[in-house]
Protein backbone atom coordinates (compact mmCIF):
# COMPACT_ATOMS: atom_id res chain seq x y z
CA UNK A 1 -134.29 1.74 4.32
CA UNK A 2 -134.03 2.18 0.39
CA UNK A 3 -133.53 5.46 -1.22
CA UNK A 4 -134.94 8.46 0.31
CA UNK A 5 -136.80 10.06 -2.55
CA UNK A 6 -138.70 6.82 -2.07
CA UNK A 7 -140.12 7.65 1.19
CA UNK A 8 -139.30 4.53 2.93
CA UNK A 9 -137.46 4.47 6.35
CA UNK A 10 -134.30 6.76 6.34
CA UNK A 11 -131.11 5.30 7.86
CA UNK A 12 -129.59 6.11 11.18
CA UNK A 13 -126.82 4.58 12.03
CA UNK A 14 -124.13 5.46 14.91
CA UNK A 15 -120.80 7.07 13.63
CA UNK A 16 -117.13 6.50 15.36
CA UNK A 17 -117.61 8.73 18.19
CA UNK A 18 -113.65 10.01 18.16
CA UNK A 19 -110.94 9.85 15.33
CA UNK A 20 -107.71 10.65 15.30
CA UNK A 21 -106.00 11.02 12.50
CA UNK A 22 -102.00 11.63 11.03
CA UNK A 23 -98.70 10.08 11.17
CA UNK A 24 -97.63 9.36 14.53
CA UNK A 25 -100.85 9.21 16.49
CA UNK A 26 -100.57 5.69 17.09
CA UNK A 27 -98.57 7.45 19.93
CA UNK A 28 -101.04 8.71 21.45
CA UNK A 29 -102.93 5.01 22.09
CA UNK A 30 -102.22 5.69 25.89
CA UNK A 31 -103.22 8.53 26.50
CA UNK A 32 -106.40 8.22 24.70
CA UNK A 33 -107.39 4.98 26.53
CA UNK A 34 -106.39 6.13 30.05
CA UNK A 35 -109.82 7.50 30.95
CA UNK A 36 -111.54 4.56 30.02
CA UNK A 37 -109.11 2.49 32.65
CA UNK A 38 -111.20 2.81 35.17
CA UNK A 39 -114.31 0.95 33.77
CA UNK A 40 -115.34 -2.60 35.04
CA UNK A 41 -112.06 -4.57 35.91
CA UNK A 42 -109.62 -1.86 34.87
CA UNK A 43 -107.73 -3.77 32.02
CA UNK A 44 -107.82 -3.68 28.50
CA UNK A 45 -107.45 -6.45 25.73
CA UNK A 46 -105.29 -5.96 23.27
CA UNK A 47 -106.30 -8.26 20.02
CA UNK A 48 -103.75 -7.84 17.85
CA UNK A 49 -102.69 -8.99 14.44
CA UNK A 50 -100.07 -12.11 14.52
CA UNK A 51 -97.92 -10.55 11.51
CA UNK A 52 -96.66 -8.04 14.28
CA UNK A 53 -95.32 -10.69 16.88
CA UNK A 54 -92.06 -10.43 17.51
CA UNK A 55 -92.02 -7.15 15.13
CA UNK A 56 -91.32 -3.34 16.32
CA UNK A 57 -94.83 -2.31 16.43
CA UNK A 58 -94.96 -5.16 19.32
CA UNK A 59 -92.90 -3.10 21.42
CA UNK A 60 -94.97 0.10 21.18
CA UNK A 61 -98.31 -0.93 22.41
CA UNK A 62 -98.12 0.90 25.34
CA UNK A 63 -99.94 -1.83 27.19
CA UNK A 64 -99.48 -1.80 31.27
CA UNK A 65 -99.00 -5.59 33.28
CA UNK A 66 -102.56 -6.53 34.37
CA UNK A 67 -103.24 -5.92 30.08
CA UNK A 68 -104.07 -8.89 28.09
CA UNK A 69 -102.55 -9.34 24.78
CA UNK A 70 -103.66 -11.88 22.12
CA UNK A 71 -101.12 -12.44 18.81
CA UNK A 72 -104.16 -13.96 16.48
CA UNK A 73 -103.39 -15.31 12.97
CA UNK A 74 -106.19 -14.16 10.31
CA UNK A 75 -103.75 -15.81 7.61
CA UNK A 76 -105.63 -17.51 6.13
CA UNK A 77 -108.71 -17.48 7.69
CA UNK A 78 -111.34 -15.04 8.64
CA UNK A 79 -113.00 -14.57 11.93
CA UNK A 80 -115.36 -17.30 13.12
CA UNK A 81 -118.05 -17.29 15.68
CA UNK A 82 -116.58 -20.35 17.58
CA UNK A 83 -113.25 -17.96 17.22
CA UNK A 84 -115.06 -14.88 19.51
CA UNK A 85 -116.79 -17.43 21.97
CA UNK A 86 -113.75 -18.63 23.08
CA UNK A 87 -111.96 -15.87 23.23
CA UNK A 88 -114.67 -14.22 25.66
CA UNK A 89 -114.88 -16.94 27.79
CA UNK A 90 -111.36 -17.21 28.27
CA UNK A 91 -110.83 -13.55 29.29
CA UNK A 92 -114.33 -13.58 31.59
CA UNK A 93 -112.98 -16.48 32.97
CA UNK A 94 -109.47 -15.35 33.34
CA UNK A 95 -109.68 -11.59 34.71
CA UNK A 96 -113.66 -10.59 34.42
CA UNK A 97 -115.11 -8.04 32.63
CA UNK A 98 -112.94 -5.73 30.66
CA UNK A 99 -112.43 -2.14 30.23
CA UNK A 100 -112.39 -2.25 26.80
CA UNK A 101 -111.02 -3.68 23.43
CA UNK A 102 -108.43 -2.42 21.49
CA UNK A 103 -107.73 -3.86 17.86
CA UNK A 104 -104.94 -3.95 15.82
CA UNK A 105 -104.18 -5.06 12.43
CA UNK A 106 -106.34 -5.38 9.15
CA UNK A 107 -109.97 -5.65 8.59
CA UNK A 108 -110.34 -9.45 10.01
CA UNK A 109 -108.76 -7.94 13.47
CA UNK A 110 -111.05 -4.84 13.14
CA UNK A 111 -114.38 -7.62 12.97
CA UNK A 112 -112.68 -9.49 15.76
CA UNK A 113 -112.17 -6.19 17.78
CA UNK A 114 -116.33 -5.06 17.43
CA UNK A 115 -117.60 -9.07 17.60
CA UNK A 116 -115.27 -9.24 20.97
CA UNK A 117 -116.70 -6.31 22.57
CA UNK A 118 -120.54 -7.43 22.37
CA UNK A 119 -119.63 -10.78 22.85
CA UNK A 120 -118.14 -9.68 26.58
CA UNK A 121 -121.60 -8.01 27.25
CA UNK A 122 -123.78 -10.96 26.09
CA UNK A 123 -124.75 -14.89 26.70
CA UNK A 124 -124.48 -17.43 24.13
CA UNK A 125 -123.06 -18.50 21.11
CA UNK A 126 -122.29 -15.74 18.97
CA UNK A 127 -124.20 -17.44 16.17
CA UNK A 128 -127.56 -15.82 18.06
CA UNK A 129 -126.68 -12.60 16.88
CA UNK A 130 -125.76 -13.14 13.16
CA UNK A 131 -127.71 -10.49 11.31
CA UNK A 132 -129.30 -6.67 11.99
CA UNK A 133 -130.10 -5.20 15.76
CA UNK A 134 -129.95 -8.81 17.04
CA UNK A 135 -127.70 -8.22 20.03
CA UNK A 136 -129.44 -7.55 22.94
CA UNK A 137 -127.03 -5.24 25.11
CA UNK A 138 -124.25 -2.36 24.21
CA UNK A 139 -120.77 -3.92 24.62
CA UNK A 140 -117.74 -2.29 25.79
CA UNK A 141 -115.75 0.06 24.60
CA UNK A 142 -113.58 -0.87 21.68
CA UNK A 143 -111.04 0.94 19.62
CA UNK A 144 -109.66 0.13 15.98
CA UNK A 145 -106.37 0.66 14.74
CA UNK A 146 -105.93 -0.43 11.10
CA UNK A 147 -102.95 -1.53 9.52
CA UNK A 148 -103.84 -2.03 6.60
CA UNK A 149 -106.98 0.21 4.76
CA UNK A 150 -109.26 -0.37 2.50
CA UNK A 151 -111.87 -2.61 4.23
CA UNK A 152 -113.81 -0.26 5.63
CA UNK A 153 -113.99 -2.53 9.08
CA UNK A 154 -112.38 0.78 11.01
CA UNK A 155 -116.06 2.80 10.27
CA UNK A 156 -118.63 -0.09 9.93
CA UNK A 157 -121.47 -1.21 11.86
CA UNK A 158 -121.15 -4.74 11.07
CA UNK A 159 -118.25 -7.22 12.33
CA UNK A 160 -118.06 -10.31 9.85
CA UNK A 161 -118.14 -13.62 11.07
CA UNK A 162 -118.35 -17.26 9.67
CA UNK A 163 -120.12 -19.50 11.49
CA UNK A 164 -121.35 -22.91 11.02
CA UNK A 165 -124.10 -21.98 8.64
CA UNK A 166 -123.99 -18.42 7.70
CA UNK A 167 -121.37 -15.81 6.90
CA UNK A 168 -122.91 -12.86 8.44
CA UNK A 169 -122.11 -9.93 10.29
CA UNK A 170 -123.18 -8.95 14.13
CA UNK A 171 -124.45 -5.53 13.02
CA UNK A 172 -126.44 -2.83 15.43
CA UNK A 173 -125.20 0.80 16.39
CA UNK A 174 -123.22 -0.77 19.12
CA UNK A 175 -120.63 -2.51 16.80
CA UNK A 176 -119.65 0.54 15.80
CA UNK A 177 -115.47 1.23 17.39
CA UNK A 178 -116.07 4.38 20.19
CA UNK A 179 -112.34 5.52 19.01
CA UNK A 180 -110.26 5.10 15.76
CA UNK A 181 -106.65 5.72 15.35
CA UNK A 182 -105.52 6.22 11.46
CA UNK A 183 -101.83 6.41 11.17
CA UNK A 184 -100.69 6.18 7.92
CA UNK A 185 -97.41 4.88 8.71
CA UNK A 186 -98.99 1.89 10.19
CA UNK A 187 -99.87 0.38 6.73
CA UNK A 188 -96.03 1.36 4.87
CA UNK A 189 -94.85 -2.61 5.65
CA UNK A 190 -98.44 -3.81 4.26
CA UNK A 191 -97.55 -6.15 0.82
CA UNK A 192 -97.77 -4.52 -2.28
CA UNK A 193 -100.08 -7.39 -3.48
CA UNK A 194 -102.40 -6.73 -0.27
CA UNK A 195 -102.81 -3.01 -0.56
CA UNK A 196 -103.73 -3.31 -3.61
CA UNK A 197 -106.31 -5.82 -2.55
CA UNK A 198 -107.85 -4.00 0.28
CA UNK A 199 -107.84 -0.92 -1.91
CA UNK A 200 -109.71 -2.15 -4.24
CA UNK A 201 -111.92 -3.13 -1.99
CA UNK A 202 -112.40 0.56 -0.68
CA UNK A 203 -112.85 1.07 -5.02
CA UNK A 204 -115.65 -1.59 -5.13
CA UNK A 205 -117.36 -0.41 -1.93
CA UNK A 206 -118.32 3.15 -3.42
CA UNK A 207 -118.81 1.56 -7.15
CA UNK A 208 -121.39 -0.74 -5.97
CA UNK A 209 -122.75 2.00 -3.62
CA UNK A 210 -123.19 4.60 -5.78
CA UNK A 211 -124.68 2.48 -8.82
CA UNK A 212 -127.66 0.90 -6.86
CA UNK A 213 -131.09 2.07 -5.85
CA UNK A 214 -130.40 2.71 -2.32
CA UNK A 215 -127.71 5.53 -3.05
CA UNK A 216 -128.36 8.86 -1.93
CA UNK A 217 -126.84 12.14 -1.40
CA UNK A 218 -124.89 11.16 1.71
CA UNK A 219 -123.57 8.25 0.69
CA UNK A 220 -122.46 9.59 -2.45
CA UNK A 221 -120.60 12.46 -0.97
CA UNK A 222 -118.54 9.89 0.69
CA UNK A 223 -118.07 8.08 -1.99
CA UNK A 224 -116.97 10.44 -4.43
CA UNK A 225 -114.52 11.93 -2.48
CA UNK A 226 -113.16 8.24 -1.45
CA UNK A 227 -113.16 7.23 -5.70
CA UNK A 228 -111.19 10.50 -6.45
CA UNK A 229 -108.65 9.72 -3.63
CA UNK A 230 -108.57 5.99 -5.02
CA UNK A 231 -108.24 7.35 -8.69
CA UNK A 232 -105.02 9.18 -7.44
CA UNK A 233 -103.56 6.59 -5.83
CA UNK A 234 -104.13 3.97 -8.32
CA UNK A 235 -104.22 5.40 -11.84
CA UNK A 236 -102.92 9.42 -11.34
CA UNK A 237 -99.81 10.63 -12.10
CA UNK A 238 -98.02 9.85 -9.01
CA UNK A 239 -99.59 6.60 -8.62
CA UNK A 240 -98.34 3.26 -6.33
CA UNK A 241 -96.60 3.15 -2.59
CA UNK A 242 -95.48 6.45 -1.38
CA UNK A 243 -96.22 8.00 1.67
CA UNK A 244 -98.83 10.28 0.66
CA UNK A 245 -100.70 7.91 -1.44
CA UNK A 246 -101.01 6.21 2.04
CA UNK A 247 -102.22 9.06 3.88
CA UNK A 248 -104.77 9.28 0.77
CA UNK A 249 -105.87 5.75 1.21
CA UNK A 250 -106.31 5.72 4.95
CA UNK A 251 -109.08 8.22 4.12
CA UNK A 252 -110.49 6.94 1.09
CA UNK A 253 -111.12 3.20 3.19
CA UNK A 254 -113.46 5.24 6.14
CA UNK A 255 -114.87 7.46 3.39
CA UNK A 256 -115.67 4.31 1.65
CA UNK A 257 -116.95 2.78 4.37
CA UNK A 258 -119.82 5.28 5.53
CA UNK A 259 -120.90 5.54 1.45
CA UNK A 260 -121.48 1.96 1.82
CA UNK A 261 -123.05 2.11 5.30
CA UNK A 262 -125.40 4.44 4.18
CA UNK A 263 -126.20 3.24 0.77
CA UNK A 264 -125.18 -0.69 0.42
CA UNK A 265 -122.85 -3.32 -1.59
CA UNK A 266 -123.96 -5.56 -4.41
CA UNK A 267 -123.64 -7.92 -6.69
CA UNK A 268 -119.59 -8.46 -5.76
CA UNK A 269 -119.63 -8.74 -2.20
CA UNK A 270 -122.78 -10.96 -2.86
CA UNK A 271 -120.76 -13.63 -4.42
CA UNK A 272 -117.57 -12.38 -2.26
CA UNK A 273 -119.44 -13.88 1.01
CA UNK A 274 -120.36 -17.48 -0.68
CA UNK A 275 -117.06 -17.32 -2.00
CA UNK A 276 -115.68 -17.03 1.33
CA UNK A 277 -117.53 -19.31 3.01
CA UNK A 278 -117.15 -22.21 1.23
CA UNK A 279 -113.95 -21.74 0.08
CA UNK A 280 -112.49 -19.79 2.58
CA UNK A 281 -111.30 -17.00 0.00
CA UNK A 282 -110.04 -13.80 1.82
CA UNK A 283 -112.45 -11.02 1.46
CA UNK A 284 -110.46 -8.56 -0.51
CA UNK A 285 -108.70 -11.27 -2.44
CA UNK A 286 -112.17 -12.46 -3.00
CA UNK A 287 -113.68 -9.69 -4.65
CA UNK A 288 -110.60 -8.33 -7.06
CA UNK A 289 -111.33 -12.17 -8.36
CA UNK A 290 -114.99 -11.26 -8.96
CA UNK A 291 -114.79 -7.98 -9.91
CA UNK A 292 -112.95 -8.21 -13.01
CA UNK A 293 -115.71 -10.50 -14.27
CA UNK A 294 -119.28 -7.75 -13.69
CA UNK A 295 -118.21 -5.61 -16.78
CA UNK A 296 -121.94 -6.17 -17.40
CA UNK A 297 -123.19 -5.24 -14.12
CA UNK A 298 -120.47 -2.19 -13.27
CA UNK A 299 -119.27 -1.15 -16.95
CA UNK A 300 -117.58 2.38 -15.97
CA UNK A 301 -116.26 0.67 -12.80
CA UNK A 302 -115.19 -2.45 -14.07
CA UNK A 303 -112.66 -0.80 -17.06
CA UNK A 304 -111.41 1.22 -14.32
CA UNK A 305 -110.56 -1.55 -12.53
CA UNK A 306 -109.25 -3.27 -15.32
CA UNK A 307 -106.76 -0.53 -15.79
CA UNK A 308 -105.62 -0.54 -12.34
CA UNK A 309 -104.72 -3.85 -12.43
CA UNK A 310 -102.31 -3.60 -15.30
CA UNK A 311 -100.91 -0.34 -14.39
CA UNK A 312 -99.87 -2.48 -11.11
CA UNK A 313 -98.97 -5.75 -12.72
CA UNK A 314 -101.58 -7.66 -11.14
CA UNK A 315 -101.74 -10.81 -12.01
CA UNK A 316 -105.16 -12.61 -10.55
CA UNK A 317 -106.36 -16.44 -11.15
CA UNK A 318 -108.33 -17.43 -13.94
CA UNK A 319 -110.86 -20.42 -14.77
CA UNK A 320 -111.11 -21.33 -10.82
CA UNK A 321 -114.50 -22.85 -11.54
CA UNK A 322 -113.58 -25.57 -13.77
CA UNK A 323 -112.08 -27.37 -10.10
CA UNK A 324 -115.51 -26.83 -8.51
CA UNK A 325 -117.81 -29.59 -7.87
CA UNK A 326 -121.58 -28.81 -8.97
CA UNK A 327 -122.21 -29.47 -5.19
CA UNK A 328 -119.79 -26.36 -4.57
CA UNK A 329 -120.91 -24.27 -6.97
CA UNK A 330 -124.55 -24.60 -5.63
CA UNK A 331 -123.87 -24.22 -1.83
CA UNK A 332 -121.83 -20.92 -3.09
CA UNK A 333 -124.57 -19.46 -4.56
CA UNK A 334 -127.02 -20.43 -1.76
CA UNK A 335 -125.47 -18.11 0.24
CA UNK A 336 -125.08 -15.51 -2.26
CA UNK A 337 -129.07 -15.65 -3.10
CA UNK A 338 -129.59 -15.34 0.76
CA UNK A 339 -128.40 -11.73 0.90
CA UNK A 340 -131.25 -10.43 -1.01
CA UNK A 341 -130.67 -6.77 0.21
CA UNK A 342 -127.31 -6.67 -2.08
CA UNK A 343 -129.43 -7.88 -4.76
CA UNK A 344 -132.31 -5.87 -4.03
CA UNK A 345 -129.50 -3.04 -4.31
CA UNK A 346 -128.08 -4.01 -7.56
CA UNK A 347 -130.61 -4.85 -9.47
CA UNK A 348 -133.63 -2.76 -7.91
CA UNK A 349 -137.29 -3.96 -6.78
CA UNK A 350 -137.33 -7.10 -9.65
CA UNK A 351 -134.13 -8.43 -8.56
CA UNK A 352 -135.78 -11.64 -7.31
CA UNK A 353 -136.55 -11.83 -11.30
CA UNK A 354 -132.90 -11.17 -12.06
CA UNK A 355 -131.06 -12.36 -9.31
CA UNK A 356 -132.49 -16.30 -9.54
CA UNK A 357 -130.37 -19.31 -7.88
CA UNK A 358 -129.30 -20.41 -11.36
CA UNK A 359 -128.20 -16.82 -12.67
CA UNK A 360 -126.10 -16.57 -9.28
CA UNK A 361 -124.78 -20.06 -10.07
CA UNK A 362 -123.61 -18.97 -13.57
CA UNK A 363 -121.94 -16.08 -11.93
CA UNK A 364 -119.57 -18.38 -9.74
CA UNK A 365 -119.31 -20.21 -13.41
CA UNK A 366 -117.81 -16.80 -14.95
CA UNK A 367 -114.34 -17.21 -12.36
């Protein structure tokens, strides 16, 4: 699955089978779900993202009675596999099998969305199916609705979980959401601090997926087109929050997304996921803190970055390592060095000469 020019295995992955796209088609969730009512138990779960409880969005959901509707709080914690379990046993138990899943809210309700819907279809813990084409049957059907963009969770085959030994995604063709909704005016209450998180995050994607060995013409198309939309919103003339540069964004995060799916991450989300799951560092938040320490790894991307961050008065924490136990600092990188496809990625077919527990170690040092 590496670079095509070096005949290996060529990628092929599912795509979102339906988008809709534009300002107001969040209006449309009923209709587009109404054909789908009549699958297995005809109801739908609605997971939704606990920052809209009690807010107006809450009151346009356009959910009918027998609908089940869960508020769940991602603040500051991401999605866990204990999490999904018990959230499918509770609806099996309460109503039976769903219709489908419909997800509201950032990237953390997108992963909850996907994990949900497999989860409904198969036994066990959801720990079994940490890692690639592990699940054993399609789930059901499952539509996104971000609220925020840049993570890329709307158009990705993977849905990120923590569990008690791994953070890992459940990722197969059949995590992939059947139906997306993108309406920019969905993300115009977002923080100014968190879109400028998550759209970095869309910026890192196609930086670390167009700089690495498995790039290719594909993803590269995607990813140019998502950096120029980022470049506008970020550092052009009319940059920061205005409706347009939302519109632009919303874009830029699925465009983002498929260059990564078809190419991959690297060194950033690498240390993003031990970062995360031993400190419990939100993804995004996780890898602006990273980022702005590879200018050695992503030079071009990194003084970008660097640039974007003052134009927007970011301010982001500095010296976090000095309060880390050794013991921390090891068990960070030890799940870092166990995603040797990033690193493979990053640093090309030597990286196990590069990428070495001790050099990842002095990369958590660098925060």
């Amino acid at each position: 699955m590496l670079n095509c020019s070096k005949n290996m295995q060529h990628k092929n992955f599912k795509n979102i089978d339906k988008v809709t796209y534009g300002r107001g088609s969040f209006a449309q969730l009923a209709e587009t779900v109404e054909s789908v009512r009549k699958e297995n138990n005809k109801y739908f779960v609605y997971v939704v993202d606990n920052y809209f409880k009690g807010k107006p969005l809450s009151t346009k959901l356009q959910n009918k009675p027998e609908d089940l509707i869960y508020y769940i709080d991602v603040d500051p914690h991401e999605p866990k596999t204990e999490q999904i379990d018990s959230l499918r046993d509770e609806i099996l138990s309460k109503q039976g099998l769903p219709s489908g899943v419909i997800g509201i809210g950032g990237g953390s309700i997108m992963d909850i969305a996907k994990a949900l819907s497999l989860m409904l279809t198969n036994e066990g813990s959801s720990t079994l199916y940490q890692g690639l084409n592990l699940v054993k049957k399609p789930g059901i059907y499952h539509l996104g609705v971000p609220t925020i963009s840049g993570t890329g969770a709307e158009v990705s085959m993977t849905a990120v979980l923590t569990g008690p030994e791994k953070k890992l995604g459940l990722k197969c063709d059949w995590t992939v959401f059947n139906q997306v909704i993108l309406d920019p005016e969905l993300i115009a209450s977002v923080p100014t601090d968190w879109w400028f998180y998550t759209g970095m995050d869309t910026y890192i994607h196609c930086i670390e997926s167009e700089t690495g060995i498995r790039n290719n013409a594909f993803s590269l198309a995607y990813g140019e087109q998502s950096l120029k939309l980022c470049r506008e919103v970020f550092l052009g003339e009319n940059a920061g929050r205005t409706p347009e540069n939302d519109d632009k964004l919303m874009v830029a995060s699925l465009m983002g997304g498929l260059s990564l799916t078809y190419s991959e991450v690297g060194a950033c989300h690498a240390i993003s996921y031990g970062l995360s799951m031993v400190l419990g560092t939100r993804h995004c938040y996780a890898n602006c803190i990273i980022f702005q320490h590879l200018g050695d790894i992503y030079l071009k991307g990194h003084s970008e970055f660097m640039q974007m961050i003052e134009k927007h008065n970011i301010v982001l924490p500095q010296n976090l390592s000095k309060d880390w136990t050794e013991e921390q600092i090891t068990a960070m990188a030890q799940v870092s060095y166990n995603l040797p496809f990033m690193w493979n990625h990053a640093f090309g077919d030597n990286y196990k000469e590069i990428a070495t527990l001790d050099y990842i170690k002095n990369l958590f040092r660098r925060l």
